[in-house]
C-alpha atoms as a PDB file:
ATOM      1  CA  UNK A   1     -13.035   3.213 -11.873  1.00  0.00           C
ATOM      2  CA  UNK A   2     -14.929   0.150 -13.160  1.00  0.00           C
ATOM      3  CA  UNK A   3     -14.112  -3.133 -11.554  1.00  0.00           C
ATOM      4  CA  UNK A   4     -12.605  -4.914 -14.326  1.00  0.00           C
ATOM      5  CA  UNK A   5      -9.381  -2.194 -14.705  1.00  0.00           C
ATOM      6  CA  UNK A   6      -9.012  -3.450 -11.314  1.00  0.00           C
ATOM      7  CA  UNK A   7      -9.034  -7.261 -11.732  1.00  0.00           C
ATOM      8  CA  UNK A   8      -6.972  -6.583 -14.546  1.00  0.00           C
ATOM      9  CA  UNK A   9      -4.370  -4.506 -13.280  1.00  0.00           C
ATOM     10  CA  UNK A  10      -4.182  -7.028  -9.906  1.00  0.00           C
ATOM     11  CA  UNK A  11      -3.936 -10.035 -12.951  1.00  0.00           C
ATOM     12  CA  UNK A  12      -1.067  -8.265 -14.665  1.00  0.00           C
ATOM     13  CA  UNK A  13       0.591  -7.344 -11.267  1.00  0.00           C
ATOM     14  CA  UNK A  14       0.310 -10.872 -10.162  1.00  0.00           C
ATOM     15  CA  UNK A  15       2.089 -12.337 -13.518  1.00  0.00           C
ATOM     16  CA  UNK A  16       4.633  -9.886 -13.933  1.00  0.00           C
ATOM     17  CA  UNK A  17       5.317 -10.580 -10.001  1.00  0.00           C
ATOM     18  CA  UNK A  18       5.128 -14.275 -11.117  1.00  0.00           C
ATOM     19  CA  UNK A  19       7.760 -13.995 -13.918  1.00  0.00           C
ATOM     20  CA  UNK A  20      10.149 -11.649 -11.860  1.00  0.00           C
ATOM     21  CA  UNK A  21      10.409 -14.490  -9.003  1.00  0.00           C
ATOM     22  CA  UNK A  22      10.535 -17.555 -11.391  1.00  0.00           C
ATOM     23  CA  UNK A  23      12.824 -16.390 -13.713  1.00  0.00           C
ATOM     24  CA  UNK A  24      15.281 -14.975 -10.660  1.00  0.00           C
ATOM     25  CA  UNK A  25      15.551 -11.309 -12.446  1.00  0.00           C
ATOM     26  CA  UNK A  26      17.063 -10.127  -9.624  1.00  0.00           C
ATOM     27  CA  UNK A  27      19.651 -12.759  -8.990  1.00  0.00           C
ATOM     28  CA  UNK A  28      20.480 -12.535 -12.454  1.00  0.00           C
ATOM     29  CA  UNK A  29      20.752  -7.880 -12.511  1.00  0.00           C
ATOM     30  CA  UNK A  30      23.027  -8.605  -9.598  1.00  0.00           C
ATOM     31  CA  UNK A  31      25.088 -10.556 -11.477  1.00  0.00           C
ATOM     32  CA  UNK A  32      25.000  -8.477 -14.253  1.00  0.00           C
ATOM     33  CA  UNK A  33      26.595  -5.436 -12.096  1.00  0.00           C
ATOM     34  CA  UNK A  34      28.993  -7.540 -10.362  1.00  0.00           C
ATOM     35  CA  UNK A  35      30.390  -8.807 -13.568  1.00  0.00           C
ATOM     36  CA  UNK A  36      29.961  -5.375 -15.112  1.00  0.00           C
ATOM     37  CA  UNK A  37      33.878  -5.508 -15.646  1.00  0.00           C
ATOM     38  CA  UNK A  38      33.399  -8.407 -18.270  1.00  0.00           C
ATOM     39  CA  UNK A  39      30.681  -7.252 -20.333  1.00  0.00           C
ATOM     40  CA  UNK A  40      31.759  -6.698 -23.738  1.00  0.00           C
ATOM     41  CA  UNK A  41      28.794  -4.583 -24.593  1.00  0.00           C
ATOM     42  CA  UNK A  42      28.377  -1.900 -21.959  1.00  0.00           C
ATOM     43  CA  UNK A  43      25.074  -0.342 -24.212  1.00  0.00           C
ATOM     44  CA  UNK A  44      23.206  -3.522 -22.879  1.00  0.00           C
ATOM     45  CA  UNK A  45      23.395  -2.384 -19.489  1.00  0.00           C
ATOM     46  CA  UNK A  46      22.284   1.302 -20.356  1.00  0.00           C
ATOM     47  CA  UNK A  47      18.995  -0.863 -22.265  1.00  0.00           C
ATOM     48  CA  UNK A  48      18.357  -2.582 -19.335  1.00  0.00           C
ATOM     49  CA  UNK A  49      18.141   0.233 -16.815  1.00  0.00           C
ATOM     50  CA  UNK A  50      16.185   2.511 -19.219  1.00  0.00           C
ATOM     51  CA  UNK A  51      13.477  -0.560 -20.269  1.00  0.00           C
ATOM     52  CA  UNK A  52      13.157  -1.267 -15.863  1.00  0.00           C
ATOM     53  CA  UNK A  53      13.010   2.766 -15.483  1.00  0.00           C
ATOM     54  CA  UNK A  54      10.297   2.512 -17.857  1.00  0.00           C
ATOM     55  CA  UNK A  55       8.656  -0.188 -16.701  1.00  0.00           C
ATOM     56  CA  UNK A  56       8.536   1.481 -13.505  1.00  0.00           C
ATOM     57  CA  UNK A  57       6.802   4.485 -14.407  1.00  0.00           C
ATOM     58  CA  UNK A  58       4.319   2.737 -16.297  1.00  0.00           C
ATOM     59  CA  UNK A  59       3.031   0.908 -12.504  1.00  0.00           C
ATOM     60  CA  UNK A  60       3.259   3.969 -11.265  1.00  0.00           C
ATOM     61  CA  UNK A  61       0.934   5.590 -14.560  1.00  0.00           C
ATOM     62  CA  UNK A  62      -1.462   2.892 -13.884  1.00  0.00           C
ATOM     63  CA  UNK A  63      -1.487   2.840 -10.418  1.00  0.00           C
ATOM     64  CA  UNK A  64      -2.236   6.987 -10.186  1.00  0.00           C
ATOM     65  CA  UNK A  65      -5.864   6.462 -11.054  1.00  0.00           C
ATOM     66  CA  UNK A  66      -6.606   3.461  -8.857  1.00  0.00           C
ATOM     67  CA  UNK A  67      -5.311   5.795  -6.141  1.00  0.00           C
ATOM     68  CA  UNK A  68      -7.407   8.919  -7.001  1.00  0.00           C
ATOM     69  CA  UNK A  69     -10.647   6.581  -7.055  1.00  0.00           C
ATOM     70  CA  UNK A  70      -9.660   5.619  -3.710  1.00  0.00           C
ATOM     71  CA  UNK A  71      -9.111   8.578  -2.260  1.00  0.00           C
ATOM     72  CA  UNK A  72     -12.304  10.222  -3.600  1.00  0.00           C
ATOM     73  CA  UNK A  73     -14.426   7.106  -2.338  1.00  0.00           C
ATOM     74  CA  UNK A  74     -12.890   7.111   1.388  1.00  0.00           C
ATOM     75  CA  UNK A  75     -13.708  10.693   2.337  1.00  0.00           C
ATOM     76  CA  UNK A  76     -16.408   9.870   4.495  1.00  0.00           C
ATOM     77  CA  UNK A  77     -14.330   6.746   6.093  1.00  0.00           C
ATOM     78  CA  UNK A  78     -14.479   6.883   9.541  1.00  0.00           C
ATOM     79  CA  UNK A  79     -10.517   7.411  10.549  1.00  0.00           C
ATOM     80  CA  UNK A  80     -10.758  11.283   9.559  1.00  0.00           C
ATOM     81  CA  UNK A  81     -11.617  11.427  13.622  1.00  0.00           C
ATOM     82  CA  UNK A  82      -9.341  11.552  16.244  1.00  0.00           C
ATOM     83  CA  UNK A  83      -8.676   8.190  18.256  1.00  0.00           C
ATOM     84  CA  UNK A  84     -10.096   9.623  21.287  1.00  0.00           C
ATOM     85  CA  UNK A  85     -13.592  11.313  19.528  1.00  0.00           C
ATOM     86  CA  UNK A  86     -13.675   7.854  17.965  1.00  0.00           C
ATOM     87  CA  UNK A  87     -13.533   6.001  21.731  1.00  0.00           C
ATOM     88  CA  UNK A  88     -15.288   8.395  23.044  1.00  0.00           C
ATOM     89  CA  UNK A  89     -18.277   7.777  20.548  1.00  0.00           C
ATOM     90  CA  UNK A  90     -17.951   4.094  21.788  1.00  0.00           C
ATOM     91  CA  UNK A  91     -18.062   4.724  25.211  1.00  0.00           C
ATOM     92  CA  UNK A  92     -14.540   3.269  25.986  1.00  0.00           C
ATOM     93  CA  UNK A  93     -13.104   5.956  27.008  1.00  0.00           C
END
């Protein structure tokens, strides 16, 4: 995985975490389910849940490769080893 999908998907993570805090989304879903007797137009609350549902799967679409590369780079990391063959190797133990 090249280096820039990374800065990018870290810059995209960082706005949409930017947008979610300054424009209170979550203060303003729980109001929308505590008030859900009062809204007129119950199909806006279906629209909401399927577009975060969405939303959600697309991290989770972009965030499967990232993962993969990961995994396939730290095979030879050192923590495969038990803690004690690891202090052992140290002479700590």
């Amino acid at each position: 995985m090249s280096s820039t999908t990374v800065i990018s998907s870290l810059i995209v993570s960082f706005i949409l975490g930017y947008l979610v805090s300054y424009l209170n989304f979550f203060q303003t879903l729980a109001s929308i389910f505590t008030d859900y007797s009062s809204i007129e137009n119950k199909n806006s609350l279906l629209y909401t849940f399927i577009f975060l549902t969405v939303c959600f799967f697309i991290i989770i679409i972009l965030i499967k490769p990232l993962t993969k590369e990961e995994a396939k780079n730290s095979k030879e990391y050192p923590f495969q080893t038990s803690a004690r063959e690891q202090l052992a190797r140290r002479g700590s133990f």
